[in-house]
Each structure stands twice: as structure tokens, then as C-alpha cells.
C-alpha atoms as a PDB file:
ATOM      1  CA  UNK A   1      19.022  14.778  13.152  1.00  0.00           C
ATOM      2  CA  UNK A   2      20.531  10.893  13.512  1.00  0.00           C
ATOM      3  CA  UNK A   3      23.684  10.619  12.753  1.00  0.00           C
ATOM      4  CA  UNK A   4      25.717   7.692  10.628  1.00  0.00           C
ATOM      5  CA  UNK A   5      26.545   4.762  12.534  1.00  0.00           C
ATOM      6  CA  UNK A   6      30.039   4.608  14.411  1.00  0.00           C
ATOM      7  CA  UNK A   7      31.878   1.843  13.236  1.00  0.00           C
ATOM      8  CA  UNK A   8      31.435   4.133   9.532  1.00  0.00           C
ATOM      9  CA  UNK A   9      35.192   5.073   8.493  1.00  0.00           C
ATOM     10  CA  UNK A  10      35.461   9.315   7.237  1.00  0.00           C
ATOM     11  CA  UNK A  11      35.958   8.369   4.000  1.00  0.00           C
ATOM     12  CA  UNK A  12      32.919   6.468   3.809  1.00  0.00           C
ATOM     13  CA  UNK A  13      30.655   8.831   5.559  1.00  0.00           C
ATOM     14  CA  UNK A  14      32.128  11.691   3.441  1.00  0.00           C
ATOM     15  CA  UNK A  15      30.569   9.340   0.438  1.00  0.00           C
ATOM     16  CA  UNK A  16      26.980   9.012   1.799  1.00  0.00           C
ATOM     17  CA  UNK A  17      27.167  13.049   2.945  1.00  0.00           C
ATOM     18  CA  UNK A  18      28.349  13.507  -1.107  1.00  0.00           C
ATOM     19  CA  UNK A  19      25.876  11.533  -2.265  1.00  0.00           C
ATOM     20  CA  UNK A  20      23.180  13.403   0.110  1.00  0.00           C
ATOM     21  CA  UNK A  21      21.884  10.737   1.945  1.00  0.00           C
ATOM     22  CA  UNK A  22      20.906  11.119   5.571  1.00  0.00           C
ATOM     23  CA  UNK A  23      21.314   8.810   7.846  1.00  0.00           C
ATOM     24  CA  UNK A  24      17.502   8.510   8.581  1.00  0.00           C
ATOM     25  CA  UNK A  25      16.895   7.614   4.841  1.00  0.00           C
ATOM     26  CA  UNK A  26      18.437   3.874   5.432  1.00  0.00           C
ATOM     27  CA  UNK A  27      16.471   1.252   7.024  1.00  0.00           C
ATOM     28  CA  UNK A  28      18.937  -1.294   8.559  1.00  0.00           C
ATOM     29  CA  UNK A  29      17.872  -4.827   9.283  1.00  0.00           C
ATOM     30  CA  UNK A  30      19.016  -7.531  10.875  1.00  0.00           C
ATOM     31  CA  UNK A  31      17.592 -10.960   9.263  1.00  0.00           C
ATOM     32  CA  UNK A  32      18.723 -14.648   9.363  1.00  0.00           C
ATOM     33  CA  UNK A  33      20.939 -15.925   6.597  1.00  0.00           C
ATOM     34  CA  UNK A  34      20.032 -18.961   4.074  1.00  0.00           C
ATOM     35  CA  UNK A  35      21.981 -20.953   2.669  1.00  0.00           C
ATOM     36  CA  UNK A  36      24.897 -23.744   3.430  1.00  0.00           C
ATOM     37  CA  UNK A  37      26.227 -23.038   6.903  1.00  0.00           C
ATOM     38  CA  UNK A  38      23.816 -25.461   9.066  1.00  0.00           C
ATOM     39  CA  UNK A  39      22.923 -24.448  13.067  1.00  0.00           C
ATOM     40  CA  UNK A  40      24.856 -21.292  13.104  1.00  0.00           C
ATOM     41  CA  UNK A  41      23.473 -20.033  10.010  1.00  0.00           C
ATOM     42  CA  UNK A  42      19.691 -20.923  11.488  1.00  0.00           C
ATOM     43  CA  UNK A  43      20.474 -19.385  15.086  1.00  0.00           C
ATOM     44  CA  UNK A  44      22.354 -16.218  14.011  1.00  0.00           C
ATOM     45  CA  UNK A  45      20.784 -12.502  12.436  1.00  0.00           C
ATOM     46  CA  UNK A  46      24.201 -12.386  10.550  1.00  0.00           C
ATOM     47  CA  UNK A  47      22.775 -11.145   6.879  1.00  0.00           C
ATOM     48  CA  UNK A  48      22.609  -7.097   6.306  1.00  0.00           C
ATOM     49  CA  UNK A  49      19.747  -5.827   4.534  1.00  0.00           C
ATOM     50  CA  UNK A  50      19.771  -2.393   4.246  1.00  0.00           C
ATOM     51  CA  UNK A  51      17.349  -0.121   2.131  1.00  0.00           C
ATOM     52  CA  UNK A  52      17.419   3.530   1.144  1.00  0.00           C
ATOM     53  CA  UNK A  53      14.084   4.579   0.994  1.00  0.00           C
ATOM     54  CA  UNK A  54      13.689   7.659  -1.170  1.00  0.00           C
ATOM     55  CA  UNK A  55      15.617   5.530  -3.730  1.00  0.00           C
ATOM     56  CA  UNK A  56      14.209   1.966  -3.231  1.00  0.00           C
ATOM     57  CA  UNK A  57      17.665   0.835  -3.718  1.00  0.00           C
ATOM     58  CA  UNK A  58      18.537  -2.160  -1.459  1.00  0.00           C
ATOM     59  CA  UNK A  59      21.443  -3.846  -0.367  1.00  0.00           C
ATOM     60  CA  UNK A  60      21.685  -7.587   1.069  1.00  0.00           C
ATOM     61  CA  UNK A  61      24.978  -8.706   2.635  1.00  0.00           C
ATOM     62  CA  UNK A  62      25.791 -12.271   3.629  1.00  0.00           C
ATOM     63  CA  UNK A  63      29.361 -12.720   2.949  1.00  0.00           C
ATOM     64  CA  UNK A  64      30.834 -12.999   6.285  1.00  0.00           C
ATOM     65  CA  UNK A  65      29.698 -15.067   9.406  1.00  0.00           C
ATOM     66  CA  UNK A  66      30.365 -11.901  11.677  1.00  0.00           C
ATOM     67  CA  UNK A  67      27.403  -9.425  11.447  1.00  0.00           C
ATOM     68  CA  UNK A  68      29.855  -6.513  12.468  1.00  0.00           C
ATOM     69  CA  UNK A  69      31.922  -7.195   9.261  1.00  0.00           C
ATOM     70  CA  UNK A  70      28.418  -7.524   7.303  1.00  0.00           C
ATOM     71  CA  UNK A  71      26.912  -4.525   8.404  1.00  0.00           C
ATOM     72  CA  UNK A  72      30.351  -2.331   7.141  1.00  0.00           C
ATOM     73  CA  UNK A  73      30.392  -4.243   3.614  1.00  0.00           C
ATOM     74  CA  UNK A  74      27.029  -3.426   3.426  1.00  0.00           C
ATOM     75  CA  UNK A  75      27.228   0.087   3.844  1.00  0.00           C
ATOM     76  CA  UNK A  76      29.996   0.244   1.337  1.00  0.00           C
ATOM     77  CA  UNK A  77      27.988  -1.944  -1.244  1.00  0.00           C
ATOM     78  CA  UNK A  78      25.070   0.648  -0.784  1.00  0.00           C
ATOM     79  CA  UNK A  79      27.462   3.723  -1.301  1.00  0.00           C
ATOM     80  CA  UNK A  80      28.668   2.085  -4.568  1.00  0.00           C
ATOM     81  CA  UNK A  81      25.184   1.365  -5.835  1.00  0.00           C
ATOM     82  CA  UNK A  82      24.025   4.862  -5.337  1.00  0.00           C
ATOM     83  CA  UNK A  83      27.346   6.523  -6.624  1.00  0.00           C
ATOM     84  CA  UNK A  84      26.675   4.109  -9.884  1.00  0.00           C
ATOM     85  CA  UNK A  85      22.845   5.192 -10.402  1.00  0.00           C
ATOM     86  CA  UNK A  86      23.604   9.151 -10.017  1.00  0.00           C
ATOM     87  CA  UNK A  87      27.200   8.304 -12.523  1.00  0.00           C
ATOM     88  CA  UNK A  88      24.680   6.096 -15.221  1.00  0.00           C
ATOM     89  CA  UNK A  89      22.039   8.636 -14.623  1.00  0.00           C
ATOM     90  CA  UNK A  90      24.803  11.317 -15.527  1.00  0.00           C
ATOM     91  CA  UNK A  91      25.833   9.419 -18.542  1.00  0.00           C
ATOM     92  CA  UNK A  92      22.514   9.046 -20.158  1.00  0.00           C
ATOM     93  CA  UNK A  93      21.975  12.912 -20.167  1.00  0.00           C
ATOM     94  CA  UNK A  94      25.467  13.019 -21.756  1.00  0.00           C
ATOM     95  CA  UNK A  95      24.545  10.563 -24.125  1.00  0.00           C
ATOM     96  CA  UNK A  96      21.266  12.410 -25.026  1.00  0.00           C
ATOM     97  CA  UNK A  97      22.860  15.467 -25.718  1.00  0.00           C
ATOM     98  CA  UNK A  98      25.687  14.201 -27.832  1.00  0.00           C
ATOM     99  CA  UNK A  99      22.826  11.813 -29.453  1.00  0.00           C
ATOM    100  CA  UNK A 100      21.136  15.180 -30.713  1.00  0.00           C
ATOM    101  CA  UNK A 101      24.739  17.376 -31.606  1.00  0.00           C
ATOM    102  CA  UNK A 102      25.094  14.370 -34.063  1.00  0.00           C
ATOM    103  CA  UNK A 103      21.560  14.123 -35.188  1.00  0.00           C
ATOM    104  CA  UNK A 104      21.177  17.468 -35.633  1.00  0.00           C
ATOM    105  CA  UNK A 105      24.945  18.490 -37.358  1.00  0.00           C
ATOM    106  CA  UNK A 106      25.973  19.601 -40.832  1.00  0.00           C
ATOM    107  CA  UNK A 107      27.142  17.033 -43.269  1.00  0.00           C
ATOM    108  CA  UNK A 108      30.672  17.010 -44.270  1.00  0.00           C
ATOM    109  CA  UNK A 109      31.474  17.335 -48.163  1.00  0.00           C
ATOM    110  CA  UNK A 110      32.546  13.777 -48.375  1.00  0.00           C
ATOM    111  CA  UNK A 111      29.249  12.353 -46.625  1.00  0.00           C
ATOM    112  CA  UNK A 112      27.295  14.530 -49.051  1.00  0.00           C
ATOM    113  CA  UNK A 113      28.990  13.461 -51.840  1.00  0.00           C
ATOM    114  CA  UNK A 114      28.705   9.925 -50.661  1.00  0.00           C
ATOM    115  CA  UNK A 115      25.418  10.203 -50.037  1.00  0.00           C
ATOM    116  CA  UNK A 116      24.453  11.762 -53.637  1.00  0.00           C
ATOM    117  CA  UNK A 117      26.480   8.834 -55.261  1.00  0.00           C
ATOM    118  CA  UNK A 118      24.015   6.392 -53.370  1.00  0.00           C
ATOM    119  CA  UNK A 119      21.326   8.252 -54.690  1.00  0.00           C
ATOM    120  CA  UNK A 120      22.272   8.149 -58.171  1.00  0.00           C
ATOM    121  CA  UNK A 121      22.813   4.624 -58.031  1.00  0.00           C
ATOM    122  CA  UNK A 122      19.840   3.626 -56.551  1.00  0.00           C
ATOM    123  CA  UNK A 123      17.740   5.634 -59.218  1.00  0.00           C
ATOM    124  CA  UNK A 124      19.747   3.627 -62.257  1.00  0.00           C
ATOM    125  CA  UNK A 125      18.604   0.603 -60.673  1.00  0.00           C
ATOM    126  CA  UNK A 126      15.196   1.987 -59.941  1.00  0.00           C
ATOM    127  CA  UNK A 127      14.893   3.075 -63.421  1.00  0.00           C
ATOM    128  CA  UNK A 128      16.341  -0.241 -65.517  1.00  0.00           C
ATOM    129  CA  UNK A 129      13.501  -1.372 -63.566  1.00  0.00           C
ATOM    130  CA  UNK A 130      10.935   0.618 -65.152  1.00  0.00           C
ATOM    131  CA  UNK A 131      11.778   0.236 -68.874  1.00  0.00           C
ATOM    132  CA  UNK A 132      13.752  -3.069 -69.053  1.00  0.00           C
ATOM    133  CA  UNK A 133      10.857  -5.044 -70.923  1.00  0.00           C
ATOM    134  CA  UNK A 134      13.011  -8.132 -69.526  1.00  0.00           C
ATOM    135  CA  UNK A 135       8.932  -9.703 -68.757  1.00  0.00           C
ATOM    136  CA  UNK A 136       7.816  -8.645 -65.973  1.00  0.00           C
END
């Protein structure tokens, strides 16, 4: 089994392990950048792109001119992408469930009495309608 790349911090590492990615999962690449930065932006593979596979999430990083320093910030803008899929993943079950508790939950005694109110209104009106003779 591969192993995370070295210049990974613990923490970091601990994240990806958390997460349950393997190291083999992430395709790394090395690319030119675009952009402002003239001849050393056209000679230099200084942009990150890395891509978790089983996910299809990818990460591009082009912030620095060293590719050392691009590589880390793109491993740590990959760990916070996947942390925030499985955490809004997470909260759309949540919200599901509540979605039915609420849908699916006795009335209190003042929405029922509210809602009879409405009711009764709306059949006055419904019924002046009926037998006004105002010529319609």
C-alpha cells in the first residue's frame, strides 16, 4: 500500500486517514500555470491539480510561484472539500428527517384553532358568494 506524501504534516494526514482516503485514490499532477506572470509562468509546472478519483472531486492550486508550497495548499484545499461534501451530505439526511418529524407531527391547540378560524372564514366568503344576487 502507497503511503501519503512526506512533506504531509500529522494533522493533515490524520484528516485524509479520517476521511478514508488512501493515498492511491489521488492523482497528483504537475501542469503549467496561466495567467499574468510572463516567462516563468510559461517555463515552470508550478500549478497543483490533484483529483480524488472515487469522488471526482478535484482540486487546482496556483497561488504560489513555488510548486512545493502549491502541492501542500493543495492537499489541504482537497481535505477541506471532502470534509465539506461528507458534513453537507450529513446535513441533508438531518434535514430530511427533521423535514418529516414536522410534516408528520400533531397540531398544537392553537394551530388547530387557527386553522378552523381560517376555515370558517373562508366559507362566509365562499358562501356571500353563492347567494349575494349582487349580478353576477
Amino acid at each position: 500500500m502507497a503511503d501519503f506524501p512526506d512533506f504531509l504534516e500529522a494533522p493533515l494526514r490524520a484528516r485524509f486517514v479520517s476521511l478514508g482516503v488512501r493515498p492511491e485514490e489521488v492523482e497528483e499532477r504537475f501542469v503549467r500555470g496561466t495567467g499574468a506572470g510572463g516567462q516563468k509562468i510559461n517555463k515552470t509546472s508550478s500549478t497543483v491539480t490533484l483529483r480524488h478519483r472515487p469522488s471526482g472531486v478535484e482540486v487546482r492550486c496556483q497561488r504560489e510561484r513555488s510548486q512545493a508550497t502549491n502541492r501542500l495548499l493543495a492537499w489541504q484545499e482537497l481535505a477541506d472539500k471532502l470534509e465539506w461534501r461528507r458534513l453537507s451530505a450529513a446535513q441533508a439526511v438531518r434535514d430530511e428527517k427533521e423535514l418529516a418529524r414536522r410534516q408528520t407531527r400533531q397540531k398544537s391547540r392553537g394551530q388547530k384553532a387557527r386553522m378552523i378560524r381560517t376555515k370558517k372564514h373562508r366559507a362566509k366568503i365562499k358562501g356571500a358568494r353563492r347567494g349575494g344576487g349582487d349580478g353576477w
